[in-house]
Structures are given as structure tokens and as C-alpha cells.
N, C-alpha and C. Protein backbone atom coordinates (compact mmCIF):
# COMPACT_ATOMS: atom_id res chain seq x y z
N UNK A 1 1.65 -21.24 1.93
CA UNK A 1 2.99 -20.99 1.45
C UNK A 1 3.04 -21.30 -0.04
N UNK A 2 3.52 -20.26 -1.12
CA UNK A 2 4.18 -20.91 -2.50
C UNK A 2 5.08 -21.93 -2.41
N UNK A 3 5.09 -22.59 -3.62
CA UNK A 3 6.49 -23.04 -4.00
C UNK A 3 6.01 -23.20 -5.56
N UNK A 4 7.65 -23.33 -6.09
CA UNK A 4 7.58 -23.26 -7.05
C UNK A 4 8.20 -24.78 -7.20
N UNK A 5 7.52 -25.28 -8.63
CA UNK A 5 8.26 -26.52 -9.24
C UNK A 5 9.66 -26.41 -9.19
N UNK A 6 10.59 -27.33 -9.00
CA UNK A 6 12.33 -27.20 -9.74
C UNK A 6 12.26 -27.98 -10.99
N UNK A 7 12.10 -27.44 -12.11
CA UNK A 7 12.08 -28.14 -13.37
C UNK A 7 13.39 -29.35 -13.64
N UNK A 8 14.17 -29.26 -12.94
CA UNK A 8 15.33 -30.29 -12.94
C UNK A 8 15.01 -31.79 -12.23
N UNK A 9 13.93 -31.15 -11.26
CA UNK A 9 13.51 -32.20 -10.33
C UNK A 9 12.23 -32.46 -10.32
N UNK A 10 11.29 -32.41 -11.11
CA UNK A 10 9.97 -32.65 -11.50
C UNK A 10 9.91 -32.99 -12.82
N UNK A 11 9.01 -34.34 -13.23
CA UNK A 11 8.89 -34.77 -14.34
C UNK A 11 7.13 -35.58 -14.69
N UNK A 12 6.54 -35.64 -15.53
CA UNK A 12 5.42 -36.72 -16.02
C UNK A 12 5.99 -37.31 -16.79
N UNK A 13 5.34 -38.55 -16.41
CA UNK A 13 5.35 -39.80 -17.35
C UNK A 13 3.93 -40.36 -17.60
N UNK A 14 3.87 -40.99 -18.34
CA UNK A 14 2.85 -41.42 -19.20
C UNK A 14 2.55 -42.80 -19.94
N UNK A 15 1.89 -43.51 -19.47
CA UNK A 15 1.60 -44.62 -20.67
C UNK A 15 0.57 -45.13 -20.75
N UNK A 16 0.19 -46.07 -22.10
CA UNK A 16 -0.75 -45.93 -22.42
C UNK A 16 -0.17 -47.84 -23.05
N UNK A 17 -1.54 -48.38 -23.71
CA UNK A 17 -1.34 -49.47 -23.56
C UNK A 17 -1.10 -49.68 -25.65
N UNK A 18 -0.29 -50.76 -25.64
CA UNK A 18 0.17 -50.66 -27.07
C UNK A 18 0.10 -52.21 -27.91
N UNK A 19 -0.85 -52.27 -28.65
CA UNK A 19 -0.79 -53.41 -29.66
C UNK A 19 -1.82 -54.23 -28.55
N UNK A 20 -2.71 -53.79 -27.89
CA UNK A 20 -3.52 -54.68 -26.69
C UNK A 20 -2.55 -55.63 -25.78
N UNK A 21 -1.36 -55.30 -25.64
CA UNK A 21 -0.05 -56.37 -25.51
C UNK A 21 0.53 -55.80 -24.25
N UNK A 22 1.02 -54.96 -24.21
CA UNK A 22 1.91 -54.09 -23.34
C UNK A 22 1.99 -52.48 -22.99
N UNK A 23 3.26 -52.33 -22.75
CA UNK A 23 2.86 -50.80 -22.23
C UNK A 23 3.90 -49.99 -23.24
N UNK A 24 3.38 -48.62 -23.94
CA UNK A 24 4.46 -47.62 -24.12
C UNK A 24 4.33 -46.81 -22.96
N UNK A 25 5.76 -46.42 -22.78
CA UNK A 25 6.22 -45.62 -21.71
C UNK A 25 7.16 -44.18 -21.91
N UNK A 26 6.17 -43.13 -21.93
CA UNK A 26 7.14 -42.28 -21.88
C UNK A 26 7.63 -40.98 -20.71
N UNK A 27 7.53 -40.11 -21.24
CA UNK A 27 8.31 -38.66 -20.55
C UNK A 27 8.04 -37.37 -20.70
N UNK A 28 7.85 -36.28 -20.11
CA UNK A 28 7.87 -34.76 -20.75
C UNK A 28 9.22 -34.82 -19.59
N UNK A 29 9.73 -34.01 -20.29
CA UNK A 29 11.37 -33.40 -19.60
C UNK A 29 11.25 -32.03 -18.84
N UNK A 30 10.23 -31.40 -19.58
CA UNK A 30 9.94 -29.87 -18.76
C UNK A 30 8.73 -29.45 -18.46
N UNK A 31 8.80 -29.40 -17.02
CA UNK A 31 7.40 -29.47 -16.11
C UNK A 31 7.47 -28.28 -15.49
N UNK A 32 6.78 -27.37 -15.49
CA UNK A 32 7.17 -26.28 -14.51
C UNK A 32 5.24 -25.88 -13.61
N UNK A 33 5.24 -24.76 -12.60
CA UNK A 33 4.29 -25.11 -11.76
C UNK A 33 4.26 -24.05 -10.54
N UNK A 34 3.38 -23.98 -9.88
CA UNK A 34 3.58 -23.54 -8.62
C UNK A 34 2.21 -24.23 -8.05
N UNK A 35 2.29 -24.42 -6.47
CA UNK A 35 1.49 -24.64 -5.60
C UNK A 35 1.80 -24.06 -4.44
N UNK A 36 0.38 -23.42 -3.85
CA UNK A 36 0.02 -22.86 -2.90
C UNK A 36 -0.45 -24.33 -1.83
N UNK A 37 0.47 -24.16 -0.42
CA UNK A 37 0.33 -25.44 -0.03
C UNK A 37 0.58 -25.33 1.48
N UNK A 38 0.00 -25.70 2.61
CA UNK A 38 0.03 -25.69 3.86
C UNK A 38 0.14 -26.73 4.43
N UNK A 39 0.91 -27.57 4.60
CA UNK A 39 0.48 -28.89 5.02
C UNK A 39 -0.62 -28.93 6.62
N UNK A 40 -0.34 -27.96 7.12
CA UNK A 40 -1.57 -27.95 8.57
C UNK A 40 -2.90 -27.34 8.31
N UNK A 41 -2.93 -27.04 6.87
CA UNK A 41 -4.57 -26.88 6.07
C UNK A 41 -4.43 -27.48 4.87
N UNK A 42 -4.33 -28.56 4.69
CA UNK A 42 -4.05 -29.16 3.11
C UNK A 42 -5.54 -28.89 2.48
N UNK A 43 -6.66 -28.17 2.91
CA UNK A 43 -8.05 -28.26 1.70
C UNK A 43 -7.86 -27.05 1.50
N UNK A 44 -6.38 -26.27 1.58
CA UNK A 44 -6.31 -24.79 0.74
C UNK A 44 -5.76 -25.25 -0.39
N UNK A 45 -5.05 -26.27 -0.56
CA UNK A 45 -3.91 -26.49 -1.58
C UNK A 45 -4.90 -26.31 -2.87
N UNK A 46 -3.73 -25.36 -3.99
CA UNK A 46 -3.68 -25.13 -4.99
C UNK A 46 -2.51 -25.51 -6.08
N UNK A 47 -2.95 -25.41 -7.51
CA UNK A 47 -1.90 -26.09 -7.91
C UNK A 47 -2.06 -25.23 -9.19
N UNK A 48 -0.76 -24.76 -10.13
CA UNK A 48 -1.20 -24.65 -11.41
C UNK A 48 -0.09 -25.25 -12.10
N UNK A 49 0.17 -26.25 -12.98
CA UNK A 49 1.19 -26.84 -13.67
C UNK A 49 1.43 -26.97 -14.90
N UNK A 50 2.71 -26.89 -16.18
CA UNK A 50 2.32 -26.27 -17.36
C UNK A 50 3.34 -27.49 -17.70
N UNK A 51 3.31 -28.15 -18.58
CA UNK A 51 4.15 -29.55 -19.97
C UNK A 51 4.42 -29.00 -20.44
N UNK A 52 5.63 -28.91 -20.72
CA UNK A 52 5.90 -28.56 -22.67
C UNK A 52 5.94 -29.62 -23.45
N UNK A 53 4.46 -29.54 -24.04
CA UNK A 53 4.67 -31.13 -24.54
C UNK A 53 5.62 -31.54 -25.64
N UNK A 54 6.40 -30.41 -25.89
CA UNK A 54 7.40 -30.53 -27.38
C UNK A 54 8.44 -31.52 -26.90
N UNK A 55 8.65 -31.84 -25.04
CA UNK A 55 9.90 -32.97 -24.65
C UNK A 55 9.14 -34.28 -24.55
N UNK A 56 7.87 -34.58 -25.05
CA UNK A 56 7.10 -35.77 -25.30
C UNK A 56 8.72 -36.95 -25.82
N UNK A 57 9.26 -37.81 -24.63
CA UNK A 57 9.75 -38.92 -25.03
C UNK A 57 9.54 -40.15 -24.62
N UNK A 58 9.64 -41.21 -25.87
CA UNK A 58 9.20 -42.22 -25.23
C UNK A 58 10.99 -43.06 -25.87
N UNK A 59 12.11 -42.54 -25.95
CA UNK A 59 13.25 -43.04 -26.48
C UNK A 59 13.34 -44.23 -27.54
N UNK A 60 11.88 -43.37 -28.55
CA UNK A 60 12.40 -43.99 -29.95
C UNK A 60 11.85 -42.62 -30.72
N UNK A 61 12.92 -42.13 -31.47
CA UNK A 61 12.88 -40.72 -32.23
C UNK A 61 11.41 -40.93 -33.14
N UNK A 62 10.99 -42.03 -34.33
CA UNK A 62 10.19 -42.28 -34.62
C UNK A 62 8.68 -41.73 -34.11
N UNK A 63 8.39 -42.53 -33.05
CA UNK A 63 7.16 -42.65 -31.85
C UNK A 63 7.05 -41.48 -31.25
N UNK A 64 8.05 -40.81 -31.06
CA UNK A 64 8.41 -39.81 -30.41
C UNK A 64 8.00 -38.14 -31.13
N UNK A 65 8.21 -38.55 -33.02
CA UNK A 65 7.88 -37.28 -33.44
C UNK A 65 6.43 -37.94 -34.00
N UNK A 66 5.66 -38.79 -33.94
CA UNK A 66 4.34 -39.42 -34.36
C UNK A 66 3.84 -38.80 -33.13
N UNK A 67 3.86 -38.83 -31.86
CA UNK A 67 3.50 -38.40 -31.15
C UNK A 67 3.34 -36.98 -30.76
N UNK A 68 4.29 -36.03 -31.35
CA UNK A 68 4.43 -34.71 -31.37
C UNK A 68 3.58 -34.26 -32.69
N UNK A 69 2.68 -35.44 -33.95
CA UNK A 69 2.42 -34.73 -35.13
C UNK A 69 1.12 -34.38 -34.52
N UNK A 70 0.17 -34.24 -35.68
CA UNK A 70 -1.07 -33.53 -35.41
C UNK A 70 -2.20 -34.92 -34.67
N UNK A 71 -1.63 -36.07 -35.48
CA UNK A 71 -2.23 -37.47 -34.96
C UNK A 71 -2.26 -37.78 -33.58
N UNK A 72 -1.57 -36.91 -32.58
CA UNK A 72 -2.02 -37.37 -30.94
C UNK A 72 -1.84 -35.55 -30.58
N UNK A 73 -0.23 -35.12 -30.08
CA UNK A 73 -0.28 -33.66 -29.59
C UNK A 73 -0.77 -32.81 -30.51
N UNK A 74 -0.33 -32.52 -31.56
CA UNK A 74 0.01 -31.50 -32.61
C UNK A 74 0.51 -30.64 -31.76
N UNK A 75 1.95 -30.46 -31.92
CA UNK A 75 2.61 -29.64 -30.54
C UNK A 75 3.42 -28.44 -31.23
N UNK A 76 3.26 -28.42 -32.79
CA UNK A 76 3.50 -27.16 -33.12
C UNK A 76 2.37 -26.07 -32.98
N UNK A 77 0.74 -26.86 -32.75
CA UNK A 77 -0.18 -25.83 -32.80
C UNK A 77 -0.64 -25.64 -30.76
N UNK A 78 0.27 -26.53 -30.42
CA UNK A 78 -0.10 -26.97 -28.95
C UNK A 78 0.48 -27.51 -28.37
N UNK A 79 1.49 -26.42 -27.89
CA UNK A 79 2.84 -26.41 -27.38
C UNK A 79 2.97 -27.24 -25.80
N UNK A 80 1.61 -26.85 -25.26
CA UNK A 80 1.78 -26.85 -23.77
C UNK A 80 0.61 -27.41 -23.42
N UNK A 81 0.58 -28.68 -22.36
CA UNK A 81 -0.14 -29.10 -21.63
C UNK A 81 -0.42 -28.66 -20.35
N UNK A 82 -1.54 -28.06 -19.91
CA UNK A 82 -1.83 -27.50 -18.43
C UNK A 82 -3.14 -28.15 -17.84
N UNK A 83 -2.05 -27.61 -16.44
CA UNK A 83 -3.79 -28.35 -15.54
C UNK A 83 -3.70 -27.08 -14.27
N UNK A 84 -4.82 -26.84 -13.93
CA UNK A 84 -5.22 -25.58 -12.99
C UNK A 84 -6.31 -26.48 -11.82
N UNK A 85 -5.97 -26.25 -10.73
CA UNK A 85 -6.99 -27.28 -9.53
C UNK A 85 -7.70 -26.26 -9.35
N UNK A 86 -9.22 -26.78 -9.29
CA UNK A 86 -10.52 -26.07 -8.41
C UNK A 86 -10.40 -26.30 -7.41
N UNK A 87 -10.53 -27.63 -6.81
CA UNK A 87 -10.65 -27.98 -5.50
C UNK A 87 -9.95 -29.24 -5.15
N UNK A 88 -9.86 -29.47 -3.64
CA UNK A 88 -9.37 -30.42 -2.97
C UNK A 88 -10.50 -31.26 -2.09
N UNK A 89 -10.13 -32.81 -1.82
CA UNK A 89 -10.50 -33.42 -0.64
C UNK A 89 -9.38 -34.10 0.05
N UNK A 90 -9.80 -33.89 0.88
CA UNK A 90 -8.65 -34.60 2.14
C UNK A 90 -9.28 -36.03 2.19
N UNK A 91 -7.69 -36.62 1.82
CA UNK A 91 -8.32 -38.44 2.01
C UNK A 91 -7.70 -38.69 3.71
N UNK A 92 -6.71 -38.71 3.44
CA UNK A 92 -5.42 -39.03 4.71
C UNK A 92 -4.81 -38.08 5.05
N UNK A 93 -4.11 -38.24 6.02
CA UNK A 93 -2.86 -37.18 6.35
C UNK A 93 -2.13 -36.49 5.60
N UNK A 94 -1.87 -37.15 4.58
CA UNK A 94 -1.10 -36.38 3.03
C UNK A 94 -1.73 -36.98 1.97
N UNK A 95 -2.56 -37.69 1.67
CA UNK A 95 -3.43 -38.11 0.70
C UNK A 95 -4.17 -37.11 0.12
N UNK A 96 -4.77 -36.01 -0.76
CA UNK A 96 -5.76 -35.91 -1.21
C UNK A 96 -6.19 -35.83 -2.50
N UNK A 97 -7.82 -35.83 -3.10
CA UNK A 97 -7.65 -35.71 -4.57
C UNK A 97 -7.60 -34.33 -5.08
N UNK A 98 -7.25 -33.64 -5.72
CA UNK A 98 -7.40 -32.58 -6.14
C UNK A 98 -8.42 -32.54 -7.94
N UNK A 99 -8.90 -32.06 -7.81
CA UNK A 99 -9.85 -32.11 -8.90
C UNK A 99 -9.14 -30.57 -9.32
N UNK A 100 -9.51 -30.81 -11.05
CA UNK A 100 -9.17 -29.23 -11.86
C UNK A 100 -9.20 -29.54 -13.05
N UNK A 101 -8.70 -28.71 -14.12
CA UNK A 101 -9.13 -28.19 -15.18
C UNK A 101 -7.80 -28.95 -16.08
N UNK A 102 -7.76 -29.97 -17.09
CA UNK A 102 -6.64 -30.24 -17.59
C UNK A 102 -7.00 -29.94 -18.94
N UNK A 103 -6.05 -29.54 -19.49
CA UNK A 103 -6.31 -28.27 -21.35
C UNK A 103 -5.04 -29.80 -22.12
N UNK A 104 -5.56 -30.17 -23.13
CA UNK A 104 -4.38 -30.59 -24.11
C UNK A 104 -5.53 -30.14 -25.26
N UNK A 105 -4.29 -30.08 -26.10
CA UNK A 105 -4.90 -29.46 -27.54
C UNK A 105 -6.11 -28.47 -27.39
N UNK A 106 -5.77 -27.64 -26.75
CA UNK A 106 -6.91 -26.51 -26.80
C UNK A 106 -8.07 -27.04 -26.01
N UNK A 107 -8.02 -28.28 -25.22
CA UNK A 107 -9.70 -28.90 -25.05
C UNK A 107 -9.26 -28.74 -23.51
N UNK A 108 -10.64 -28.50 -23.28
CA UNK A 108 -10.24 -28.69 -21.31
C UNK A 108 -11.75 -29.46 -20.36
N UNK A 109 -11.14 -30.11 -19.92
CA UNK A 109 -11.66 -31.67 -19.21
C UNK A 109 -11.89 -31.47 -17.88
N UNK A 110 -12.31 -31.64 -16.79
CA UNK A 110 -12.06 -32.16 -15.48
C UNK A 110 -11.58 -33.36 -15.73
N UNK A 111 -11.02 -33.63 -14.40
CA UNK A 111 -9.91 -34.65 -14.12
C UNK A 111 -9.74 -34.43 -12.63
N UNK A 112 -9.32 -35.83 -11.88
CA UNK A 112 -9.22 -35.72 -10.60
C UNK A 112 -7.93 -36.09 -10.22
N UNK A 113 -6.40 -35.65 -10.00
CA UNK A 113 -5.11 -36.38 -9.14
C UNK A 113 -5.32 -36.58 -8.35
N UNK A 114 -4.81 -37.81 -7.95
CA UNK A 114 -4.79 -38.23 -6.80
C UNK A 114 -3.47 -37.87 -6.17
N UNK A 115 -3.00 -37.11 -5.51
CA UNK A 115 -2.27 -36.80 -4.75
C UNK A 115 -1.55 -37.07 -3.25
N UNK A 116 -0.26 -37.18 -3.80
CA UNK A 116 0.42 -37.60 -2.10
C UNK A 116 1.49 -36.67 -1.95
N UNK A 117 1.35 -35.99 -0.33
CA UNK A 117 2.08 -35.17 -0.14
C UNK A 117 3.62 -36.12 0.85
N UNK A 118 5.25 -35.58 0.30
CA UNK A 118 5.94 -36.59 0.77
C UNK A 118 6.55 -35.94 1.59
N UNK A 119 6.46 -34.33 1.94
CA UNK A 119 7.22 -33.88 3.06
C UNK A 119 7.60 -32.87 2.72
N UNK A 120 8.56 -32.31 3.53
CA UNK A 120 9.44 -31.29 3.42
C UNK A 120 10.23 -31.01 3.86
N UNK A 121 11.71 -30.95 3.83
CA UNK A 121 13.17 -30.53 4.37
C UNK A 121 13.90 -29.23 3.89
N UNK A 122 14.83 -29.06 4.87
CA UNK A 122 15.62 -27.95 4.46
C UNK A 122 16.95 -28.58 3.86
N UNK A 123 17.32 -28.00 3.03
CA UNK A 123 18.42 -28.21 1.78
C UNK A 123 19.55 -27.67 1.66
N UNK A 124 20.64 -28.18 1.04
CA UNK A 124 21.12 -27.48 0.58
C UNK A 124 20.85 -26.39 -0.94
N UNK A 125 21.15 -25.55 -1.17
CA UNK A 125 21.16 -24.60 -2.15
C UNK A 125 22.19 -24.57 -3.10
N UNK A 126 23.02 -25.03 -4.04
CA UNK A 126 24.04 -25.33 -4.84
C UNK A 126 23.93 -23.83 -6.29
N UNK A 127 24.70 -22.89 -5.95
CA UNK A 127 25.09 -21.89 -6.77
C UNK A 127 26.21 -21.77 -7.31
N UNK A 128 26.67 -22.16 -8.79
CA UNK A 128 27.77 -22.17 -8.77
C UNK A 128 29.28 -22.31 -8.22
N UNK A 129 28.87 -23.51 -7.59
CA UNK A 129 29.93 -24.56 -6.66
C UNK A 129 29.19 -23.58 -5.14
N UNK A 130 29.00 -22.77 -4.94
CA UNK A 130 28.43 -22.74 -3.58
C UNK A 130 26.89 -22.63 -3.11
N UNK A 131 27.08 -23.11 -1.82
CA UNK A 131 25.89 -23.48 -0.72
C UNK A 131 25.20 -21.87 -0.39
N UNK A 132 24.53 -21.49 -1.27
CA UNK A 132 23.58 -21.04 -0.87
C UNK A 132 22.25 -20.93 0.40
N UNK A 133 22.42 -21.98 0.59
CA UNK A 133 21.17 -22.50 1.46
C UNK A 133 20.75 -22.00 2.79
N UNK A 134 20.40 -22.89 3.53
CA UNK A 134 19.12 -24.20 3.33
C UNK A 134 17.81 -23.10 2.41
N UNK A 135 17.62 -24.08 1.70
CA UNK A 135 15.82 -23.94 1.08
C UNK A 135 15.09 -24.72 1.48
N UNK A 136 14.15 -24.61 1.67
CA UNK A 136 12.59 -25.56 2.20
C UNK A 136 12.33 -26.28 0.45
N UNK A 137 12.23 -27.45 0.40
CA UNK A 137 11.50 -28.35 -0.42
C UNK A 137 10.89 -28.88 -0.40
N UNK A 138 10.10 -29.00 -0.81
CA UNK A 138 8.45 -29.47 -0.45
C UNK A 138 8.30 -31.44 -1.67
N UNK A 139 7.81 -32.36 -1.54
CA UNK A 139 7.91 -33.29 -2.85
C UNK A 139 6.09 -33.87 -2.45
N UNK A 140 6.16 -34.16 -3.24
CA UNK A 140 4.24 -34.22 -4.11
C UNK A 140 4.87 -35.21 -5.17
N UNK A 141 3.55 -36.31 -5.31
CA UNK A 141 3.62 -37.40 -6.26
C UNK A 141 2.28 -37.46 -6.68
N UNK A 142 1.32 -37.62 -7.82
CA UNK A 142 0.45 -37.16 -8.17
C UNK A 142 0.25 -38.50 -9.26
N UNK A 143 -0.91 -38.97 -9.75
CA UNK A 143 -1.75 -39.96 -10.62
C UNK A 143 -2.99 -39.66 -11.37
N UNK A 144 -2.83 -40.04 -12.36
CA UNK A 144 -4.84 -40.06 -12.83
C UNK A 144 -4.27 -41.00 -14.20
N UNK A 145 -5.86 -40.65 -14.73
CA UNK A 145 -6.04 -41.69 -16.15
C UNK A 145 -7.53 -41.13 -16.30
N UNK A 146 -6.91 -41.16 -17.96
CA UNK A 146 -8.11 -39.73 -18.18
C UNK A 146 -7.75 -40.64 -19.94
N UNK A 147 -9.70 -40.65 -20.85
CA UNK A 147 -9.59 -41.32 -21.89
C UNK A 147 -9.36 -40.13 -23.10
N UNK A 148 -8.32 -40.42 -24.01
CA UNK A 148 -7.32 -39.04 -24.81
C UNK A 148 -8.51 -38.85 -25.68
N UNK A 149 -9.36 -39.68 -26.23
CA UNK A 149 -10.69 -38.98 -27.28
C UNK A 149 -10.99 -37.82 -26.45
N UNK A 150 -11.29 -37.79 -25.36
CA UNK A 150 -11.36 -36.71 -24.76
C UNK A 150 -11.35 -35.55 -25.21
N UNK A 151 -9.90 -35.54 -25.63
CA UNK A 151 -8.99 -34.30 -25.74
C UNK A 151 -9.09 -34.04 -27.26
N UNK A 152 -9.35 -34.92 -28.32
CA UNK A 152 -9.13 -34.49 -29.06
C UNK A 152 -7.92 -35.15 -29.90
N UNK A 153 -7.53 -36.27 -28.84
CA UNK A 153 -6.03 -37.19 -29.30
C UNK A 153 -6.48 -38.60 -29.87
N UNK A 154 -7.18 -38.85 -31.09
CA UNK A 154 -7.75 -39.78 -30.86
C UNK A 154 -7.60 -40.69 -32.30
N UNK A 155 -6.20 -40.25 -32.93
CA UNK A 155 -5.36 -41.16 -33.75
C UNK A 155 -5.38 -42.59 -33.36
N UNK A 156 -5.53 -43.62 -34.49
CA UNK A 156 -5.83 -45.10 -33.98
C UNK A 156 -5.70 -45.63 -35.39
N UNK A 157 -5.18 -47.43 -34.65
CA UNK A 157 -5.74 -48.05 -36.36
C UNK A 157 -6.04 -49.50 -35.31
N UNK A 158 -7.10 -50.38 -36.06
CA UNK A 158 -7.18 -51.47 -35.76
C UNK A 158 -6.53 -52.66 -36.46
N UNK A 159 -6.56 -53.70 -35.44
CA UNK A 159 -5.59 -54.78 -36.02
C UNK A 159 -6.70 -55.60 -36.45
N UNK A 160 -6.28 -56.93 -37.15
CA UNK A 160 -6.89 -57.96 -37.71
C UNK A 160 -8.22 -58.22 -36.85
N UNK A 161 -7.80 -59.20 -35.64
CA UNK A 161 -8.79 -59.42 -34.94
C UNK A 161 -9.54 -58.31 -34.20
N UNK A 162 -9.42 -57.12 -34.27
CA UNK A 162 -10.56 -55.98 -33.88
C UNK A 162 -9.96 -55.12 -32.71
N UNK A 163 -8.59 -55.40 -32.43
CA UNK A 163 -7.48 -54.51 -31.37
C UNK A 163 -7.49 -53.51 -31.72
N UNK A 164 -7.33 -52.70 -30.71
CA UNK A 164 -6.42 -51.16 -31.71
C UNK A 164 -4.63 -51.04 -31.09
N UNK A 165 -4.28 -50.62 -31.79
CA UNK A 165 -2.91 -49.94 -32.12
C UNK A 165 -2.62 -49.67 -30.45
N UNK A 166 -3.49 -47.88 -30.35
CA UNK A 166 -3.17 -47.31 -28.92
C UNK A 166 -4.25 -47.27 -27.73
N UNK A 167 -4.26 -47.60 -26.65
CA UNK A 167 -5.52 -47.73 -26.27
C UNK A 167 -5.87 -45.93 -26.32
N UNK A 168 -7.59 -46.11 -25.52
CA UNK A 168 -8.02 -44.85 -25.36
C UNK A 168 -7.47 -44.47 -24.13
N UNK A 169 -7.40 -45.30 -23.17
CA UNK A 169 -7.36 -44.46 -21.81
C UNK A 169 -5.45 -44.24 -21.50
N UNK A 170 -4.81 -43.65 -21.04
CA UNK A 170 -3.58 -43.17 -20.72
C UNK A 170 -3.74 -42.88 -18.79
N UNK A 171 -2.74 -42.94 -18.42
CA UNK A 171 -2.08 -43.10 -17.29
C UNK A 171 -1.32 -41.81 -17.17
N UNK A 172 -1.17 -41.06 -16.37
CA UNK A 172 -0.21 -39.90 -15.92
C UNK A 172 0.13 -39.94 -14.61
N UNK A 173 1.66 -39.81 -14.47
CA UNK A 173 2.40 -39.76 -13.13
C UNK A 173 3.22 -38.87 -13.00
N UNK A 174 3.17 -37.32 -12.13
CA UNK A 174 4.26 -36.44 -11.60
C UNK A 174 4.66 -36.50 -10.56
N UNK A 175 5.56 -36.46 -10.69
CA UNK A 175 6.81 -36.49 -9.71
C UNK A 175 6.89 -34.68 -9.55
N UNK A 176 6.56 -34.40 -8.35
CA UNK A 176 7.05 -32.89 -8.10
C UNK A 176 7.83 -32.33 -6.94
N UNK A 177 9.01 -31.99 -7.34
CA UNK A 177 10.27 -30.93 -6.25
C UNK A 177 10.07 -30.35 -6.03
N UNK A 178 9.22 -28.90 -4.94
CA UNK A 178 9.45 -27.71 -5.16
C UNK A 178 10.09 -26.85 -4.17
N UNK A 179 10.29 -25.73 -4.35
CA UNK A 179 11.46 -24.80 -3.44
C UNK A 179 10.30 -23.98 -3.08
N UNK A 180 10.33 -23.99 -1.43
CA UNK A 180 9.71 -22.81 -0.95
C UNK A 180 10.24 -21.06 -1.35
N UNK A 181 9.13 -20.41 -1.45
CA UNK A 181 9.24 -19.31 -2.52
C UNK A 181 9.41 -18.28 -1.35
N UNK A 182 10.36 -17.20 -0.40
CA UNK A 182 10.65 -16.89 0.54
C UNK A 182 9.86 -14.94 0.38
């Protein structure tokens, strides 16, 4: 079965570790996607998912357009973060990893999500004050950590005693809604 992402209801977040101290924490606002998905054959599941990394927030305007310059995204030359799955393993019942292809700044990596499938219900449908419905929604929660030299993101400064600024490795978490595609 398709579905498609609901960009209202799907989001990544991101952080990465800051001053060797703590965490920055941020956001992309627009996630969009589709997956091909069976839950009574989950080693068909497919996935293709696209960032616009231009909603990169971490709610300080500053950090926020440092992060959009050429020194981590450069998101005027590299608008969009994508990831495309090769393959799946089945861990658990709704557990699996999906391995695929993740592109930032023009560079493309393997990478493995770890993936959890959370179900699916029928809905309401909300169209301009009316119920359209029921739609099938499908929700998926997804992880990795992948090191940004990688990519090509690999802006840094060191501190006195020999810290750096941003670490290398980063954290990614989606949250995904999607509407069965009829």
C-alpha cells in the first residue's frame, strides 16, 4: 500500500552536541515522503523522504541562519535533504532497520534508520470545516546518527583546552503521519 507523508504531521529533529557541554536542538518544519508499506510483509517496505532544509530551526535566528550558510547546509546551493531506502530487515513485529541512500549537500552516504512501525487507524478527514473521511493513517518513528564530515558539513572551531565548538556526529529523529493513498 502507498502513503503519503502529511507534512503538517511529520517532522525531523536533530541534535548534535555543543561546546562538549550539552545539546543543540533543532527542527526542519517541512518533511514530505511517501512509503510503500504492508504491515503483513514489512521486508517490502520502501521509503523515499525529501527536508527542505531552508526550515532548519533551532529557535535562535542567529544559529539558525549559520546553519543555513555555506559553513554546515549551504541551503541556497542545497535546498533539500533526501534519503531513498534500498533495503529492509525485520527486527520485531514493527521494528525494522531500513538501510538507504541519504544525499545532504550533494554527497550521498549509506545510513541505516532504525525504524518503528506505530500502527494504523481510520480518521477523520477535516475539509474545510467538513468530515471528509475516514482515511487510513499509518505513523512510523524513525532514528540514526550519521558523522556530518561525511557530508561535507564540517564547519568547526576548537576551544582552549582542545574541544570543538560542534561535535562531528549528529542524531536524527522523524516523526512520520501518513494518509493511505486510495
Amino acid at each position: 500500500m502507498k502513503w503519503t507523508f502529511e507534512p503538517g504531521h511529520s517532522a525531523a529533529e536533530f541534535r548534535a552536541r555543543h561546546m562538549m557541554v550539552t545539546w543543540v536542538r533543532g527542527s526542519f518544519r517541512d518533511v514530505h515522503g511517501q512509503v510503500d508499506f504492508d504491515p503483513s510483509d514489512p521486508r517490502r517496505l520502501s521509503v523515499e523522504a525529501i527536508i527542505d532544509a531552508t526550515t532548519c530551526s533551532t529557535g535562535l535566528a542567529m544559529r539558525d541562519a549559520h546553519l543555513q550558510s555555506a559553513d554546515f547546509l549551504n541551503c541556497e546551493t542545497y535546498p533539500q535533504i533526501r534519503f531513498k531506502s534500498t533495503g529492509v530487515v525485520v527486527i520485531g513485529q514493527t521494528d525494522y532497520d531500513v538501510t538507504g541512500e541519504l544525499t545532504i549537500r550533494d554527497v550521498t552516504r549509506p545510513v541505516t534508520l532504525a525504524v518503528r512501525y506505530l500502527g494504523s487507524w481510520e480518521t477523520p478527514w477535516w475539509e474545510d470545516g467538513v468530515d471528509k473521511g475516514p482515511k487510513l493513517r499509518a505513523g512510523f518513528t524513525a532514528h540514526t546518527s550519521f558523522d556530518r564530515y561525511d557530508f561535507g558539513v564540517n564547519w568547526n572551531d576548537t576551544m582552549v583546552d582542545g574541544g570543538v565548538v560542534v561535535s562531528r556526529e549528529v542524531d536524527i529523529v522523524l516523526d512520520v503521519e501518513a494518509i493511505a493513498q486510495s
